[in-house]
Protein backbone atom coordinates (compact mmCIF):
# COMPACT_ATOMS: atom_id res chain seq x y z
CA UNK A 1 116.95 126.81 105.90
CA UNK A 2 116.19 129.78 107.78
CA UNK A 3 116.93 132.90 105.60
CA UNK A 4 119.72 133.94 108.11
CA UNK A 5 121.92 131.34 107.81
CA UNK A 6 125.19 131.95 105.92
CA UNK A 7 125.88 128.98 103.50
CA UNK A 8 128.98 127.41 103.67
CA UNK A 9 131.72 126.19 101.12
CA UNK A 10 134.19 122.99 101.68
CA UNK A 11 136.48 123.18 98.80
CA UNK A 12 138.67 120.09 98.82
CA UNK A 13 141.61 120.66 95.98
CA UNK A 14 144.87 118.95 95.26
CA UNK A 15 146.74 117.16 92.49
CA UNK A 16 145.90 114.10 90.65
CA UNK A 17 146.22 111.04 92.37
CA UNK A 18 145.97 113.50 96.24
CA UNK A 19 143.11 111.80 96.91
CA UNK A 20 140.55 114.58 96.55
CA UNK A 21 137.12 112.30 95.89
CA UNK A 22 138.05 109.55 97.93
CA UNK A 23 138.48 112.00 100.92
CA UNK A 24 135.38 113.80 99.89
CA UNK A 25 132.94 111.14 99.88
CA UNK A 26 134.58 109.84 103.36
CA UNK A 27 133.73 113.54 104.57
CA UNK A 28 130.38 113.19 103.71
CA UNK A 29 129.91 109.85 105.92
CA UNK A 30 131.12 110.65 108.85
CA UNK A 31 129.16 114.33 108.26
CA UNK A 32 126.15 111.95 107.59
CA UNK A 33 126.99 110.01 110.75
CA UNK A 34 126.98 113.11 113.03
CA UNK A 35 123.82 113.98 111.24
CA UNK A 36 125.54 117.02 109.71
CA UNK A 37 123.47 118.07 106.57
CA UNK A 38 125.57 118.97 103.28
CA UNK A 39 125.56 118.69 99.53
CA UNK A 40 128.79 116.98 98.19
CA UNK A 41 129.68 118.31 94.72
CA UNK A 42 132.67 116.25 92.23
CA UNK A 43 133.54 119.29 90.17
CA UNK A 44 135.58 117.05 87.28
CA UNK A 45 131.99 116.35 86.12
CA UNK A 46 130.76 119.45 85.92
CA UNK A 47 132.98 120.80 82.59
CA UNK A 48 133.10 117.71 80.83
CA UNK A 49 132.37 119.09 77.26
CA UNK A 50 134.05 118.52 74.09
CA UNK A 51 135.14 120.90 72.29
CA UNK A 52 135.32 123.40 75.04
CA UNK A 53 132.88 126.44 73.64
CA UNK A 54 135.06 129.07 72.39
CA UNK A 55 134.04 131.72 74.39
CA UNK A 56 135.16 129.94 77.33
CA UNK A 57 138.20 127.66 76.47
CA UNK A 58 138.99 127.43 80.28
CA UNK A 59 135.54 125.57 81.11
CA UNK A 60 135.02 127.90 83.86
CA UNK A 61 132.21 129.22 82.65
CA UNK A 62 130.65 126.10 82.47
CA UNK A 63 131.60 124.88 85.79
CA UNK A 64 130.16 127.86 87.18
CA UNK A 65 126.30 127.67 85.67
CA UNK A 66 126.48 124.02 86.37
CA UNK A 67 127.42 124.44 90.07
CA UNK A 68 124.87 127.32 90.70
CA UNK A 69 122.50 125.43 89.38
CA UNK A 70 123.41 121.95 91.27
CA UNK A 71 123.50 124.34 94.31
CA UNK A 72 120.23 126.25 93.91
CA UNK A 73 118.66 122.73 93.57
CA UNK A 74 120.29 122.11 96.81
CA UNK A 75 119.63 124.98 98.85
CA UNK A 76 116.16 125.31 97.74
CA UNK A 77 116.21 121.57 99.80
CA UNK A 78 117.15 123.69 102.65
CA UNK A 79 121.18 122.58 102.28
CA UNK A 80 123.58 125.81 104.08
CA UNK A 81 126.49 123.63 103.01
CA UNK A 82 128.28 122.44 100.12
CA UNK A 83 131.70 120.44 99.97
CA UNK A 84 133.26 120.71 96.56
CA UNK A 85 136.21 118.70 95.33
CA UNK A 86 138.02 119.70 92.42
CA UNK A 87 141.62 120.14 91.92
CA UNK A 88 141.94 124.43 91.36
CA UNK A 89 138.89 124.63 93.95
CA UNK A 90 141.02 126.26 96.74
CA UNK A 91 142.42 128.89 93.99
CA UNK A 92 138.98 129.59 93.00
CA UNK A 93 137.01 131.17 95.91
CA UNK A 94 135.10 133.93 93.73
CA UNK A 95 134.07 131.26 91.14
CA UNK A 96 132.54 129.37 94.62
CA UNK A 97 130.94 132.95 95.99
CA UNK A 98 129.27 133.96 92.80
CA UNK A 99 127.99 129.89 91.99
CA UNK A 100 126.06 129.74 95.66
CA UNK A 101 124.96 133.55 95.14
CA UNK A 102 125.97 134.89 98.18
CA UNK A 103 128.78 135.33 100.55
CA UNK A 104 129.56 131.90 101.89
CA UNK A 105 131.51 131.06 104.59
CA UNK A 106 134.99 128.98 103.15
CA UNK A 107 136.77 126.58 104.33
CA UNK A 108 139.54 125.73 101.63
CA UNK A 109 141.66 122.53 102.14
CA UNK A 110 144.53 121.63 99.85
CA UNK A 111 145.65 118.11 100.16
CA UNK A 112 149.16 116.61 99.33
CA UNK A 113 150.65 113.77 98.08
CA UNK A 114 154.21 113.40 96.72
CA UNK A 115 154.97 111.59 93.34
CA UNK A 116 155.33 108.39 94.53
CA UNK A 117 152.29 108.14 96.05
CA UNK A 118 150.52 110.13 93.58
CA UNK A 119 151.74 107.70 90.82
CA UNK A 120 150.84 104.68 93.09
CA UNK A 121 147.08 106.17 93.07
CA UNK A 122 146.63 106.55 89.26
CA UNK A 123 148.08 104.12 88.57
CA UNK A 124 145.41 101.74 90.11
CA UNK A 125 142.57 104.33 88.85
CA UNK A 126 143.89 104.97 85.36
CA UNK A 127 143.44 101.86 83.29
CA UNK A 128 142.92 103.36 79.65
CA UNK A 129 145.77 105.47 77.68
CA UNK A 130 146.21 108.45 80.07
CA UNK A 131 148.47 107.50 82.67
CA UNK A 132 151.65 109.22 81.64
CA UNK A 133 149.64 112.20 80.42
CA UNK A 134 147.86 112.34 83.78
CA UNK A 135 150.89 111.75 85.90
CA UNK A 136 152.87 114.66 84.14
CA UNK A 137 149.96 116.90 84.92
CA UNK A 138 149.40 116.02 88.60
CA UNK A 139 153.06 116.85 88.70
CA UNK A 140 152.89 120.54 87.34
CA UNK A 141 149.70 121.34 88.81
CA UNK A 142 151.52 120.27 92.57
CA UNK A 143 153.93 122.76 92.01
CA UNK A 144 151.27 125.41 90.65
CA UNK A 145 148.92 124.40 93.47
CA UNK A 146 151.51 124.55 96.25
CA UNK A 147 152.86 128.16 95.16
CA UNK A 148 149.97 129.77 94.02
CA UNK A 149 147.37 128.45 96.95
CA UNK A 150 146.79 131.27 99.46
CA UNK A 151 147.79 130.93 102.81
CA UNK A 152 144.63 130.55 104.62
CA UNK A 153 144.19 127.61 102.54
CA UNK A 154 144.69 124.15 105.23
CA UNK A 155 147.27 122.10 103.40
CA UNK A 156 146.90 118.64 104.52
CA UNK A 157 149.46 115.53 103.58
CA UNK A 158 147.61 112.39 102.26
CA UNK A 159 150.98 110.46 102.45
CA UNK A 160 150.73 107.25 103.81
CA UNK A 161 147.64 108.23 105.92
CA UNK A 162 144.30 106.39 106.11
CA UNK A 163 140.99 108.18 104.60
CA UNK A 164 139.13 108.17 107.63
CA UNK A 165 141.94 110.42 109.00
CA UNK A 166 142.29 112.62 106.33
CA UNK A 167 138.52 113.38 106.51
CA UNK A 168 138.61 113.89 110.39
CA UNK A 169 141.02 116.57 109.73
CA UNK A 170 139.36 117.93 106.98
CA UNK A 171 136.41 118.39 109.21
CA UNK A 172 138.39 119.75 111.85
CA UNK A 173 139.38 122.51 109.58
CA UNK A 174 135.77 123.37 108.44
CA UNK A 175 134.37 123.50 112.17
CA UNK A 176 130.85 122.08 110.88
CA UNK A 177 131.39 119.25 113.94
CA UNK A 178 131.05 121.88 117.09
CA UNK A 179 128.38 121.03 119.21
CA UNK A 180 127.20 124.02 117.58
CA UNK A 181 127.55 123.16 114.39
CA UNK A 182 126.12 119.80 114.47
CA UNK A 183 122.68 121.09 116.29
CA UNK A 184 122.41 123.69 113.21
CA UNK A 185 122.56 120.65 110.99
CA UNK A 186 120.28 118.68 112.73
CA UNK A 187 118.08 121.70 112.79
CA UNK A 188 118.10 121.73 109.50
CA UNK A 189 117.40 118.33 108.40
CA UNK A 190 114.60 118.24 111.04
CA UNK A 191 112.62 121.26 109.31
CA UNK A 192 112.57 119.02 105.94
């Protein structure tokens, strides 16, 4: 990656059950089928420590060293951009900054779902004892999201839409499929 290049942050957020890693990983195929180089990043894995270390009950300080160091292992591949799914990810654009060192260019999504749908999700994902627990929560942090997201964050409805949809728009929002945009990532591939 030329030295130049401003790095670039997707950060896909939403409730429980919104469909944040399915969408994700279907944004990463069809980047991979344009030939659009990116890292792709499931931030639930990256504070998943018991107990959480009293000096930082919130995990974020965790999630933070583990993503700067998943992302300097990335970059140092030559990688400018990053799409990270997690569900505060769009309320947390100086945790993002600071983790990729830098000032990266962010595209923040925030996707939907009502309860019904939301329900209909976990409830085919959640098999063990944590389906009411994780249904109350999706339903709180909606709210919390929905109020509290900026307004330069893209809100996009998951409700009764297809995957492959979702992640065209999601694209759409981040601009990485220009013509532009995809020779860069070419580019970049190419040189490694």
């Amino acid at each position: 990656m030329p030295d130049d290049e401003q790095p670039e942050a997707l950060l896909i957020g939403g409730r429980a059950g919104a469909g944040k890693t399915t969408a994700g990983w279907e944004v990463s195929v069809q980047l991979q089928a344009a030939r659009i180089a990116h890292a792709l990043i499931e931030g639930d894995n990256l504070d998943q420590i018991f107990p959480a270390p009293p000096e930082d009950p919130s995990r974020s300080r965790i999630t933070e060293a583990n993503l700067a160091a998943m992302w300097h292992n990335y970059s140092a591949l030559g990688c400018r951009r990053m799409i990270y799914t997690n569900t505060v990810s769009v309320l947390e654009p100086d945790l993002i900054t600071r983790a990729m060192g830098g000032t990266p260019r962010i595209t923040a999504v925030l996707l939907t779902a009502n309860d019904a749908t939301a329900r209909q999700r976990l409830s085919g994902r959640e098999i063990g004892s944590q389906l009411d627990a994780h249904l109350t929560r999706s339903a709180k942090m909606a709210v919390h999201l929905e109020t509290t997201a900026p307004a330069w964050v893209h809100r996009i409805p998951t409700d009764g839409r297809s995957t492959v949809d979702i992640a065209r728009d999601i694209i759409t929002a981040t601009g990485w499929a220009s013509p532009h945009a995809q020779k860069a990532g070419l580019e970049g591939q190419l040189e490694h």
